[in-house]
N, C-alpha and C. Protein backbone atom coordinates (compact mmCIF):
# COMPACT_ATOMS: atom_id res chain seq x y z
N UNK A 1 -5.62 41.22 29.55
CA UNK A 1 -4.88 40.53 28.50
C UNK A 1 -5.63 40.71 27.18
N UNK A 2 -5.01 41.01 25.83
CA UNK A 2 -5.13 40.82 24.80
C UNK A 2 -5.59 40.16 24.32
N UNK A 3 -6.46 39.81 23.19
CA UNK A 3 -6.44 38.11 22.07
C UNK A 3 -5.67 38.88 20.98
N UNK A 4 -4.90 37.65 20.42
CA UNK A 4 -4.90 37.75 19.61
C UNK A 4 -4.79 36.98 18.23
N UNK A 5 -4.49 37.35 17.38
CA UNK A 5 -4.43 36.27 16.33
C UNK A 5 -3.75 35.41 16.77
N UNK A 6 -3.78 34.02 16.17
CA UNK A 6 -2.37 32.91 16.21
C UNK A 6 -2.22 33.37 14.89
N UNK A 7 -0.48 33.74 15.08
CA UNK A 7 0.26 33.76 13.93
C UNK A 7 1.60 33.88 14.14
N UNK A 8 2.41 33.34 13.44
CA UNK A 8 3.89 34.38 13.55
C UNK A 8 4.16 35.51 13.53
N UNK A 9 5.20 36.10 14.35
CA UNK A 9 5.29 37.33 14.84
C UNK A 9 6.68 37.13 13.45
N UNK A 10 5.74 38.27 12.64
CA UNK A 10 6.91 38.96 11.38
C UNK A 10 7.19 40.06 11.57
N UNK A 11 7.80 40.47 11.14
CA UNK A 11 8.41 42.23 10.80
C UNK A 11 7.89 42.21 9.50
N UNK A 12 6.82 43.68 9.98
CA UNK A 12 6.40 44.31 8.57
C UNK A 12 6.54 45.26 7.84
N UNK A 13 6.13 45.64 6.81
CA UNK A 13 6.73 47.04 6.58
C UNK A 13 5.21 48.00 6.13
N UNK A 14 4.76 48.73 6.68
CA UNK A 14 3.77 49.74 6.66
C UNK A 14 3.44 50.96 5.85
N UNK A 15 2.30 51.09 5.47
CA UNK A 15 2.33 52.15 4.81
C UNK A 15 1.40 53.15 5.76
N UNK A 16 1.53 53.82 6.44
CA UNK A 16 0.42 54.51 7.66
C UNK A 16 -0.05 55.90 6.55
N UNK A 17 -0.23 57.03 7.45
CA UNK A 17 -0.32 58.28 6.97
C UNK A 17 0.63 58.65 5.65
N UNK A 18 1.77 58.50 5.87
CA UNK A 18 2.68 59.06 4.91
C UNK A 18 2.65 58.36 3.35
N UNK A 19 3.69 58.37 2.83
CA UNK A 19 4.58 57.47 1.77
C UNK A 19 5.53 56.69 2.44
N UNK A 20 6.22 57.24 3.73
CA UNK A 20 7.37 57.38 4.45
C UNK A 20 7.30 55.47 4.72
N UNK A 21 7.67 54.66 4.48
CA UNK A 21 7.70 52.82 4.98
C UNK A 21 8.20 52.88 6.60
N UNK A 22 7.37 52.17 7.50
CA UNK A 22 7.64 52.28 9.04
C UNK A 22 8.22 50.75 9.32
N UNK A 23 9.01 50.25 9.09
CA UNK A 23 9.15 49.21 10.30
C UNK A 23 8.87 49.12 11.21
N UNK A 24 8.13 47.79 11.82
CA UNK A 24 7.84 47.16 13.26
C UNK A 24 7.35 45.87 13.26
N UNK A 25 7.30 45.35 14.67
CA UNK A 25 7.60 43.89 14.68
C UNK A 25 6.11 43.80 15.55
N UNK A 26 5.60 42.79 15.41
CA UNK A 26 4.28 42.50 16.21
C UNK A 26 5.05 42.11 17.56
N UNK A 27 4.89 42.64 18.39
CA UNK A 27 4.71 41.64 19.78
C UNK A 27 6.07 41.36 20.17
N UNK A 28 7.10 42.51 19.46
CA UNK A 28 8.27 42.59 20.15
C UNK A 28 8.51 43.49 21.49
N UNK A 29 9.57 43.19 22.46
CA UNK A 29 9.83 43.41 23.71
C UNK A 29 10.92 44.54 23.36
N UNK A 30 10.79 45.36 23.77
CA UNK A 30 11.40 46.66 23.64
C UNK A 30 11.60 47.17 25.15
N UNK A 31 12.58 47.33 25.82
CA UNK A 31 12.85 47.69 26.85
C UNK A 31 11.52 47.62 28.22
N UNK A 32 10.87 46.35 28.19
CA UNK A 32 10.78 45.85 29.28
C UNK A 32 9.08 46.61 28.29
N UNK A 33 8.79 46.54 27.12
CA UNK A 33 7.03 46.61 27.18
C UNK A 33 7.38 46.00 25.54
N UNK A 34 5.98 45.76 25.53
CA UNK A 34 5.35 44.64 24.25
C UNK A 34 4.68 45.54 23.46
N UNK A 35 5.33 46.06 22.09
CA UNK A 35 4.75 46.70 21.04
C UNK A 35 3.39 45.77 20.39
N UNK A 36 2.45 46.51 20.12
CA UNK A 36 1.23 46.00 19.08
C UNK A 36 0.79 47.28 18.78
N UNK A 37 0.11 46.90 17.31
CA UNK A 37 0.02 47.86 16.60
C UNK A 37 -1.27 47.83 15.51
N UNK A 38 -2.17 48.41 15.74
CA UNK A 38 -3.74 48.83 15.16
C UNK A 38 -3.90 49.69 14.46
N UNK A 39 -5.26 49.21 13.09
CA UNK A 39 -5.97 50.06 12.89
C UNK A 39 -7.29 49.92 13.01
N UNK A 40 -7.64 51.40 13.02
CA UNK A 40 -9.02 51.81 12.82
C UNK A 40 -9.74 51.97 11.93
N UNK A 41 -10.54 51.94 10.92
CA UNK A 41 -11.05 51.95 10.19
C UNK A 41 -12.41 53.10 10.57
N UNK A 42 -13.30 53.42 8.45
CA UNK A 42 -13.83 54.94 8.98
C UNK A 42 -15.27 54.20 9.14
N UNK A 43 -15.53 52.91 9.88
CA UNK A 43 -16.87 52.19 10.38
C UNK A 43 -16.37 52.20 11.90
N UNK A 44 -15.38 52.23 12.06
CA UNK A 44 -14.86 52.12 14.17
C UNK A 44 -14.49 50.83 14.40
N UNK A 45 -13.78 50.21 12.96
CA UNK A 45 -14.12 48.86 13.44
C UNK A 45 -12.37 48.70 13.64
N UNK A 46 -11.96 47.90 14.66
CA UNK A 46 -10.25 47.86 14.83
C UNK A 46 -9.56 46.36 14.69
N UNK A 47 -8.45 46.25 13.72
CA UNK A 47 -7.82 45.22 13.32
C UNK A 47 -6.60 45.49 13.77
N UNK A 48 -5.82 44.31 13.48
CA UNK A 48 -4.18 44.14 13.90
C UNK A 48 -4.10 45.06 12.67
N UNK A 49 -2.64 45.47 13.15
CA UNK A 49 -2.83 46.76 11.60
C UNK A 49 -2.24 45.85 10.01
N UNK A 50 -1.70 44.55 10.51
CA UNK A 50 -0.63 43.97 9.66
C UNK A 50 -1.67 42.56 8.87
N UNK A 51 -3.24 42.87 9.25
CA UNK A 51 -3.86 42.09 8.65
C UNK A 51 -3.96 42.16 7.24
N UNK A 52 -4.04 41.03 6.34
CA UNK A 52 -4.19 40.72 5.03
C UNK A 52 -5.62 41.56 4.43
N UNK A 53 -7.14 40.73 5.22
CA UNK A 53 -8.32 41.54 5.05
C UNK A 53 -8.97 42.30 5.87
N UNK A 54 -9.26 43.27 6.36
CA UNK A 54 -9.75 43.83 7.08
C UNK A 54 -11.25 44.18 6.55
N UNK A 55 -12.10 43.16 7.33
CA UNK A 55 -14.02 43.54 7.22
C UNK A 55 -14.08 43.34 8.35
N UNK A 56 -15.89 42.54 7.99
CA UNK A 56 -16.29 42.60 9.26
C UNK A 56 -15.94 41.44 10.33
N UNK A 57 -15.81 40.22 9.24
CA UNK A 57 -15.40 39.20 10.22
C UNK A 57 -13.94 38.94 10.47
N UNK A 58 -13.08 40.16 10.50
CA UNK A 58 -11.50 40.08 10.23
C UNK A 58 -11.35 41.00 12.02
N UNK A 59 -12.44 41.74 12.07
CA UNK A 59 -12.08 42.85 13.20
C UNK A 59 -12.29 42.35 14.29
N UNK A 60 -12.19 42.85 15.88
CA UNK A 60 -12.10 42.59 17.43
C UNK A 60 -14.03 43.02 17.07
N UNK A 61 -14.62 42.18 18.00
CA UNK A 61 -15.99 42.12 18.45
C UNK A 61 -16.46 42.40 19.85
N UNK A 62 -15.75 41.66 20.33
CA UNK A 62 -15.54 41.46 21.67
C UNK A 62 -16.22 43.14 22.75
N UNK A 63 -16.96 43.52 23.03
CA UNK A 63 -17.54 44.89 23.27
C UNK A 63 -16.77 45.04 24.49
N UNK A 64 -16.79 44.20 25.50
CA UNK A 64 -15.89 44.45 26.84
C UNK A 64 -14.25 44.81 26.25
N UNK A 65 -13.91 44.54 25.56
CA UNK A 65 -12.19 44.14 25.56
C UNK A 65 -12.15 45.76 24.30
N UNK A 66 -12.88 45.92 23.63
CA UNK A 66 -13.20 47.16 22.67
C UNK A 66 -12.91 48.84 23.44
N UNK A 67 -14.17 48.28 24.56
CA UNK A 67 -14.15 49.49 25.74
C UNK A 67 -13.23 49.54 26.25
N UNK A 68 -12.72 48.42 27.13
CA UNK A 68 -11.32 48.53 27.72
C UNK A 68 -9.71 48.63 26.72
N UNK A 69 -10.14 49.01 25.56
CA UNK A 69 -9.28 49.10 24.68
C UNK A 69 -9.28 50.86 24.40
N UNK A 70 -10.43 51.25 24.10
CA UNK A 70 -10.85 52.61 23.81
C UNK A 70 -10.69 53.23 25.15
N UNK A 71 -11.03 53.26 26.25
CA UNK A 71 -10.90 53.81 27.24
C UNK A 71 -9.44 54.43 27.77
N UNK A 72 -8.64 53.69 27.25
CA UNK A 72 -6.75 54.10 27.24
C UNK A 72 -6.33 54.55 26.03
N UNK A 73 -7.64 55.15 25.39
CA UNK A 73 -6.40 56.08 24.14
C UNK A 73 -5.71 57.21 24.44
N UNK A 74 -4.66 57.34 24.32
CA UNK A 74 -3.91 58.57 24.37
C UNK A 74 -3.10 58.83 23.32
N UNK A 75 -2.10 59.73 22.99
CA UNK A 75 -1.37 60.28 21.71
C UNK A 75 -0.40 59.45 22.24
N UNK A 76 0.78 59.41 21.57
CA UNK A 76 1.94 58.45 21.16
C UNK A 76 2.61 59.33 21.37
N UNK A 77 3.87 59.20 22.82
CA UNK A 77 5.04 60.06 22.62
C UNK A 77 6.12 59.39 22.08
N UNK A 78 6.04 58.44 21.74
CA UNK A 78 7.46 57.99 21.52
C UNK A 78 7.76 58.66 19.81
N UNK A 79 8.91 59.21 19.50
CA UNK A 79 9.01 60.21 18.58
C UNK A 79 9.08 59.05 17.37
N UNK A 80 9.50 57.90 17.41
CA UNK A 80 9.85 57.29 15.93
C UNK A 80 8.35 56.64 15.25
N UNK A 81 7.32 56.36 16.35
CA UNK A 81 6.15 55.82 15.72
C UNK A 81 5.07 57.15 15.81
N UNK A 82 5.26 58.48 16.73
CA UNK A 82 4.02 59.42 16.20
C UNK A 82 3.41 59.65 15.34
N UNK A 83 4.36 59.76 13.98
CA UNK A 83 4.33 60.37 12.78
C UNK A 83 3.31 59.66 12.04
N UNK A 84 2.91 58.01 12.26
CA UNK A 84 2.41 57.32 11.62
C UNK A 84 1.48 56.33 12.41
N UNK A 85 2.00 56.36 13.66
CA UNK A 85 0.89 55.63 14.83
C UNK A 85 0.68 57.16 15.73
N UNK A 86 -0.20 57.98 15.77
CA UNK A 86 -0.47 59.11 16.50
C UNK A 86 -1.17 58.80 18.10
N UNK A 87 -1.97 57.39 18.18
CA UNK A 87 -2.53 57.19 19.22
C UNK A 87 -2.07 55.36 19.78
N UNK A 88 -2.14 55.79 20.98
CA UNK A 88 -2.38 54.40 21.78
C UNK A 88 -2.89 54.05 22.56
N UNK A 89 -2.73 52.98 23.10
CA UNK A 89 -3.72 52.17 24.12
C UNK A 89 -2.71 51.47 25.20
N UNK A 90 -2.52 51.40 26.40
CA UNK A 90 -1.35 51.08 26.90
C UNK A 90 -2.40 49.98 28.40
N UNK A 91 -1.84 48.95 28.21
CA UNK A 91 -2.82 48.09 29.05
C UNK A 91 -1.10 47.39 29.50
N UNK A 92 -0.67 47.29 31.07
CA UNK A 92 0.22 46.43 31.52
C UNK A 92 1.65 46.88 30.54
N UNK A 93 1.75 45.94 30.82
CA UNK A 93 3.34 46.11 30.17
C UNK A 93 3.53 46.03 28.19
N UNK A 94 1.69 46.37 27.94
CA UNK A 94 1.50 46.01 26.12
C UNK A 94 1.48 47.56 26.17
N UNK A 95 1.80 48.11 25.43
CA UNK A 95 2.16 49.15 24.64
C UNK A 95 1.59 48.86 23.06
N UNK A 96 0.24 49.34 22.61
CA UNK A 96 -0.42 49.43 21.49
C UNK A 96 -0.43 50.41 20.55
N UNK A 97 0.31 50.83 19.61
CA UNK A 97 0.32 51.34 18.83
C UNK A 97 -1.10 51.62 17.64
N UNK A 98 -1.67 52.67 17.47
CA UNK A 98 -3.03 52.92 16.76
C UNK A 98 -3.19 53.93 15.68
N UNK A 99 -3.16 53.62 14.45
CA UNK A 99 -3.65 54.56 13.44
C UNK A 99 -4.64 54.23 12.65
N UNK A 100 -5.12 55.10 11.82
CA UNK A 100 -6.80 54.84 11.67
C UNK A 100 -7.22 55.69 10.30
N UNK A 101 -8.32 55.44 9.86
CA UNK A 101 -8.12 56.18 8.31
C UNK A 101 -8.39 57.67 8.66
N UNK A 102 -9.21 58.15 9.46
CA UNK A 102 -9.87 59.50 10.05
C UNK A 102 -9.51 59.65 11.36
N UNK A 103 -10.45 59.14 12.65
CA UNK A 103 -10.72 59.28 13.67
C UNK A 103 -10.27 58.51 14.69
N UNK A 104 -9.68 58.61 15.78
CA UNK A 104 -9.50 57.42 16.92
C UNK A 104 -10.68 57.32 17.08
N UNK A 105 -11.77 57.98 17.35
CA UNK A 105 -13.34 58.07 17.80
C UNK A 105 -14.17 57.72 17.00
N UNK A 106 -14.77 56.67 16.84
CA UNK A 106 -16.15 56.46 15.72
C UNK A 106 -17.08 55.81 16.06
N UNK A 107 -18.06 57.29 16.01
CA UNK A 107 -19.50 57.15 16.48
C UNK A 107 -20.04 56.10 15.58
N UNK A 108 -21.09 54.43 16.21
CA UNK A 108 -21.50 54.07 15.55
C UNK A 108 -22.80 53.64 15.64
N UNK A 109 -23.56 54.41 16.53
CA UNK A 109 -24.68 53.99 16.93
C UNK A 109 -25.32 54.64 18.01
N UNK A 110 -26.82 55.40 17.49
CA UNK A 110 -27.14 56.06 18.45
C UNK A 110 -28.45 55.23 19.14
N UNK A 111 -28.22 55.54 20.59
CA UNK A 111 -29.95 55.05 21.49
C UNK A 111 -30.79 56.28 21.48
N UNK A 112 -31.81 56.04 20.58
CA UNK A 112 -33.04 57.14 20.55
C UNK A 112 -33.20 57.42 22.11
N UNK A 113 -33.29 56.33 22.99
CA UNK A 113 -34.41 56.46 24.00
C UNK A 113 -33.54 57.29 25.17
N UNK A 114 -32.27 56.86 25.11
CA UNK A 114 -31.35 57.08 26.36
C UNK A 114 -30.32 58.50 25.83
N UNK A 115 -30.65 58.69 24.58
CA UNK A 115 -29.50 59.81 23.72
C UNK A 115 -27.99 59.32 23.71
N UNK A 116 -27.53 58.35 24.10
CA UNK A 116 -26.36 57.54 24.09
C UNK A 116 -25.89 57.23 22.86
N UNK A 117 -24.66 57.86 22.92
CA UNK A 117 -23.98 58.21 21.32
C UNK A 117 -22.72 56.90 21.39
N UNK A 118 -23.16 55.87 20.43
CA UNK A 118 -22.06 54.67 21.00
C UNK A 118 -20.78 54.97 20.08
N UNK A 119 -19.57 54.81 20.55
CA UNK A 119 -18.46 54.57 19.69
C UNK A 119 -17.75 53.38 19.89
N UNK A 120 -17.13 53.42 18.34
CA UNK A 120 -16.11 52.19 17.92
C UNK A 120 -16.43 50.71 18.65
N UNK A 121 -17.94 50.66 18.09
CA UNK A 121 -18.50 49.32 18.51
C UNK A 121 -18.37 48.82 19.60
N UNK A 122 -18.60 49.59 20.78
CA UNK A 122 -18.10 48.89 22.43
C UNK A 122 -19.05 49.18 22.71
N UNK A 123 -18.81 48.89 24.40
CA UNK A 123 -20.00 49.70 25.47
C UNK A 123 -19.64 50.98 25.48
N UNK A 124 -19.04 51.90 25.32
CA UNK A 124 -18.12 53.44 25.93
C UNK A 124 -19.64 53.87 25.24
N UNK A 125 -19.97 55.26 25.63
CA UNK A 125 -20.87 56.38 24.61
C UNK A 125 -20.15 57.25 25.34
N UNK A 126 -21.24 58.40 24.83
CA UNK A 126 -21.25 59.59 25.17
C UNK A 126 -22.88 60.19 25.27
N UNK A 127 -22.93 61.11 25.61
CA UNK A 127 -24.48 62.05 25.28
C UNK A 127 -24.14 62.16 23.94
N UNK A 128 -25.18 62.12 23.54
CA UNK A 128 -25.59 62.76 21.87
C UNK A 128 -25.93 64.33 22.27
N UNK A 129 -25.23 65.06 21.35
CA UNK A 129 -25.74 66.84 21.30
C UNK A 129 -25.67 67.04 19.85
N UNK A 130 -27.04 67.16 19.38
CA UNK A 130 -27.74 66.79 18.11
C UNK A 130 -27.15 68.55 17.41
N UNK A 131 -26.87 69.63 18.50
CA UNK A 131 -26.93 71.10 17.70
C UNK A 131 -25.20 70.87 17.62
N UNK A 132 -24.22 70.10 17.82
CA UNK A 132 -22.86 69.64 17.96
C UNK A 132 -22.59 69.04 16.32
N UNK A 133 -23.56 68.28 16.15
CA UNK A 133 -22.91 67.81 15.03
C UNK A 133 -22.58 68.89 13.80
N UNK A 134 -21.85 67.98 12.93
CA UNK A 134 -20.89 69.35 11.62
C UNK A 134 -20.27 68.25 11.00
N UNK A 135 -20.78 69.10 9.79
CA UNK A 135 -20.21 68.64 8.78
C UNK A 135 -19.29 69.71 7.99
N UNK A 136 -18.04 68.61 7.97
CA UNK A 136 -16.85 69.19 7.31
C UNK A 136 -16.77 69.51 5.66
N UNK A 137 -15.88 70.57 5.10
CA UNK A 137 -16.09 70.39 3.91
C UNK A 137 -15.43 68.91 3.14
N UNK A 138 -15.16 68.13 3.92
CA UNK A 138 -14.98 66.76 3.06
C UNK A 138 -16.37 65.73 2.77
N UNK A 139 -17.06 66.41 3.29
CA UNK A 139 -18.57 65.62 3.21
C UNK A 139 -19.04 64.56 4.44
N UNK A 140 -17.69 64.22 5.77
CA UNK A 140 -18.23 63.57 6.27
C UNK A 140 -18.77 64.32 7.78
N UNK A 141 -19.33 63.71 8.24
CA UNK A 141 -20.02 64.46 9.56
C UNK A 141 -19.32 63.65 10.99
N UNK A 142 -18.90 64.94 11.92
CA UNK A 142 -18.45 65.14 12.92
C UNK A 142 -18.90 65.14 14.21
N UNK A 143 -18.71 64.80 15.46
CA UNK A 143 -19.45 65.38 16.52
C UNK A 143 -18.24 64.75 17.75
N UNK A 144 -18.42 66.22 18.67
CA UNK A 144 -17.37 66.53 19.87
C UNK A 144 -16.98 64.53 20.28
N UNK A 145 -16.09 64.49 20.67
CA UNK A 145 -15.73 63.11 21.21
C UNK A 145 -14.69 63.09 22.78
N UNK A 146 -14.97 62.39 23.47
CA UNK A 146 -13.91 62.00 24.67
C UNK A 146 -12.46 62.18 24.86
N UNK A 147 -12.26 62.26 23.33
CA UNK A 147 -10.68 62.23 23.48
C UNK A 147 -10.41 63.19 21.97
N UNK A 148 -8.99 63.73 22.21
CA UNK A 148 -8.71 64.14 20.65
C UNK A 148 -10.14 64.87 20.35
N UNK A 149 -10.77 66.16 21.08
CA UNK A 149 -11.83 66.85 20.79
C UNK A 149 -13.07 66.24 19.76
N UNK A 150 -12.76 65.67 18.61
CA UNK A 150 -14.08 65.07 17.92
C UNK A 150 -13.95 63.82 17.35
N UNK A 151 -15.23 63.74 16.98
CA UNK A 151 -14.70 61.76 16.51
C UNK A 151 -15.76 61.96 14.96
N UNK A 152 -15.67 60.76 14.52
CA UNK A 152 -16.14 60.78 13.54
C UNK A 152 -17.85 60.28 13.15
N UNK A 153 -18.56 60.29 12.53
CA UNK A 153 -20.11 59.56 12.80
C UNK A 153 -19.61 58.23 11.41
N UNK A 154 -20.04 57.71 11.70
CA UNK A 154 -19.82 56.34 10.44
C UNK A 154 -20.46 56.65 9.57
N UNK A 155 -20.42 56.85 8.17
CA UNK A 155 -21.24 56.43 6.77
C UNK A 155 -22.62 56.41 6.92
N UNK A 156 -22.60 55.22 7.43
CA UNK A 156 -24.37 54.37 7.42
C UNK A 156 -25.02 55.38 8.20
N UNK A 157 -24.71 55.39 9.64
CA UNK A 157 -25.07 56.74 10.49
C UNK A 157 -25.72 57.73 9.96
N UNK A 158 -24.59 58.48 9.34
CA UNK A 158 -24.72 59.48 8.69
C UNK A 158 -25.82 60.05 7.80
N UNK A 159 -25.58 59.08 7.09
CA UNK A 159 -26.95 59.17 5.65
C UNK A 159 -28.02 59.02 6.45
N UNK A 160 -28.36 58.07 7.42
CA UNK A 160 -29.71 58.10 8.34
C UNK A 160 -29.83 59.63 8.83
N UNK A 161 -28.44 59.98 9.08
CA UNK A 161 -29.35 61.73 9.99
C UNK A 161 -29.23 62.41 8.96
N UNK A 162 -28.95 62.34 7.83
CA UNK A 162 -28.77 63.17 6.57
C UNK A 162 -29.83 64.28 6.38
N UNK A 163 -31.39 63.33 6.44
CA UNK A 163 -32.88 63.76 5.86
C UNK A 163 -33.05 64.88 7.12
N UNK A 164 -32.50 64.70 8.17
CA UNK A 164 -33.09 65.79 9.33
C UNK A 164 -32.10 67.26 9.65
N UNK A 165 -31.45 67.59 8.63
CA UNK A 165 -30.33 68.26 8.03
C UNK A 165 -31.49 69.64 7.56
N UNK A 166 -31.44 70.89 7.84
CA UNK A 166 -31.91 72.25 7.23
C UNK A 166 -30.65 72.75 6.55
N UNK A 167 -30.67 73.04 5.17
CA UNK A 167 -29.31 73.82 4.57
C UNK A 167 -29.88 74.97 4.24
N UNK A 168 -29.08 76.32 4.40
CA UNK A 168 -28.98 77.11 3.46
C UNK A 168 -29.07 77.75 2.47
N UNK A 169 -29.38 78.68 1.55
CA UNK A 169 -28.97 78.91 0.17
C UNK A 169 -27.72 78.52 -0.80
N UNK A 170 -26.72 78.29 0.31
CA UNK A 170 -25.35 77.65 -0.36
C UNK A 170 -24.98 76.32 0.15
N UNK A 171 -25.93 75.52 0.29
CA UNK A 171 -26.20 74.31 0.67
C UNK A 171 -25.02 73.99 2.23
N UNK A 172 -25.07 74.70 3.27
CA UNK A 172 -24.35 74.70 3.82
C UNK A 172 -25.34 74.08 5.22
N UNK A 173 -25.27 73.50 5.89
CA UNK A 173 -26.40 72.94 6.83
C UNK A 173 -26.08 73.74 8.25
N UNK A 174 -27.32 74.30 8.67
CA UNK A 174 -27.60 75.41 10.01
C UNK A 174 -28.38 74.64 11.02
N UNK A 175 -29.08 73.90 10.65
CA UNK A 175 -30.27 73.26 11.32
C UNK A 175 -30.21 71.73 11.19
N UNK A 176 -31.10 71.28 12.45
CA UNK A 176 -30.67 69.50 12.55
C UNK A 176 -31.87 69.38 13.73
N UNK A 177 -33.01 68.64 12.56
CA UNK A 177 -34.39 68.14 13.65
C UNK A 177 -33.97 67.01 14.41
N UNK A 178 -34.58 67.24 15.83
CA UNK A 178 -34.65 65.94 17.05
C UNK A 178 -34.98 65.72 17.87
N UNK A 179 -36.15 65.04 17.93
CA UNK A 179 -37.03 65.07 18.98
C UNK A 179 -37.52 65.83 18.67
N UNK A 180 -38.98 66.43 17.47
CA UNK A 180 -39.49 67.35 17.30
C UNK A 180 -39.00 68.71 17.50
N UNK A 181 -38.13 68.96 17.94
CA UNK A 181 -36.98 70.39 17.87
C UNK A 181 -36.16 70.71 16.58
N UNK A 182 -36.12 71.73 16.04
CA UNK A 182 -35.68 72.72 15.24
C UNK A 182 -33.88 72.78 15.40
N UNK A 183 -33.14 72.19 15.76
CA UNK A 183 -31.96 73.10 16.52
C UNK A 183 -30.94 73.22 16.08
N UNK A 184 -30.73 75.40 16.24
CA UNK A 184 -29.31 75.24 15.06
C UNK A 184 -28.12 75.07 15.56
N UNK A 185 -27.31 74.63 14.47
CA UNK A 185 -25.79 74.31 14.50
C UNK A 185 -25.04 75.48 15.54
N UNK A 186 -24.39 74.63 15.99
CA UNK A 186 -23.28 75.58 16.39
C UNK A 186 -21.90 75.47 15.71
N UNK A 187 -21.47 74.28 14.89
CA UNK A 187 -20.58 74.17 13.65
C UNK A 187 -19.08 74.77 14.40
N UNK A 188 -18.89 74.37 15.60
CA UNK A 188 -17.71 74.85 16.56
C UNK A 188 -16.69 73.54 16.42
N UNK A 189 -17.15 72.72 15.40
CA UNK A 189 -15.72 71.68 15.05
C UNK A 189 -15.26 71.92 13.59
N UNK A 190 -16.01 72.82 13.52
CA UNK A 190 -15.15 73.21 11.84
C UNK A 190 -13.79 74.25 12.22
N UNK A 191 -13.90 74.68 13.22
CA UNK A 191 -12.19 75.09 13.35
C UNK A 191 -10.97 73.75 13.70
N UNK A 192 -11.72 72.42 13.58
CA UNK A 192 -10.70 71.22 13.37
C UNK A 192 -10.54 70.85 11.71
N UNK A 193 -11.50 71.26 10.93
CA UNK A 193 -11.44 71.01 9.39
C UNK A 193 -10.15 71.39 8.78
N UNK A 194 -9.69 70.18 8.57
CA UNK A 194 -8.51 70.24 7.73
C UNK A 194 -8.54 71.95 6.43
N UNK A 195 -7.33 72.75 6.37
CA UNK A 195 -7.78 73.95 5.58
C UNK A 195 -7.24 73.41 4.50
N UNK A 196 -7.60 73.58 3.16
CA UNK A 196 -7.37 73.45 1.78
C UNK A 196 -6.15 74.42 1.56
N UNK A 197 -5.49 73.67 0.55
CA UNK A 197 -4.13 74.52 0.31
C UNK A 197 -4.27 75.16 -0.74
């Protein structure tokens, strides 16, 4: 089971990916399952999507209910919400709808000791593979993920592994120290980098 806010269940009107306005209803019954509908944010942190503020004390904490939330992402077939909810989470007869500013996946915390790469503030990780990470030409940094091939590293993260970064002559980064190792990029998620028009 879910928590969720106490509130009235309104019909809202959304602005997701597009311009395009989405109608949907919190916590309406649609042929025998219960629509809800999330975002993600580019820290991993996940709100009702129809919240007023979204920080830190606005988001799900809860690390058990996070994991068991993250653990059922999959893409969205239903054709009228893809376009603007691309992922979900499907627990019982709730049907969760999920869009997010970047990533379903966001790395937010690594264990030096265990190499355990944590995402979107739960228990879930992954291995950390330090020659994996890449950075996109949008400036933020990438690395392989569980689902949907890569996820995102958070901000704060980021700038911490920033200093252990070797670039190039065209400031392009090849190399990434860890654990006293040298090790170069393999930069095999830049064929997901959005191409410039």
């Amino acid at each position: 089971m879910f928590l969720r806010p106490s509130k009235n269940v309104l019909t809202n009107f959304r602005f997701a990916w597009t311009k395009v306005p989405l109608e949907y209803q919190q916590g309406r019954w649609i042929d025998g399952v219960r629509e809800y509908f999330y975002y993600i944010d580019h820290n991993g942190q996940l709100f009702m999507d129809d919240q007023r503020m979204m920080n830190f004390t606005s988001c799900f904490k809860d690390k058990q209910f996070l994991a068991f939330f993250f653990r059922r992402l999959q893409h969205t077939s239903v054709d009228k919400y893809k376009e603007y909810f691309p992922y979900t989470s499907k627990c019982g007869k709730e049907q969760n709808y999920i869009r997010c500013d970047d990533r379903p996946v966001v790395f937010t915390s690594i264990d030096r000791e265990s190499g355990e790469f944590e995402y979107n503030k739960s228990t879930r990780s992954i291995q950390f593979e330090p020659s994996k990470l890449c950075m996109f030409p949008n400036g933020r940094l990438y690395h392989p993920s569980p689902f949907d091939n890569y996820g995102l590293v958070t901000s704060q993260l980021a700038d911490e592994l920033y200093a252990k970064f070797k670039f190039d002559s065209n400031g392009k980064p090849t190399h990434f120290e860890w654990n006293g190792e040298t090790l170069p990029l393999t930069n095999e998620l830049l064929k997901f980098a959005p191409q410039k028009d």
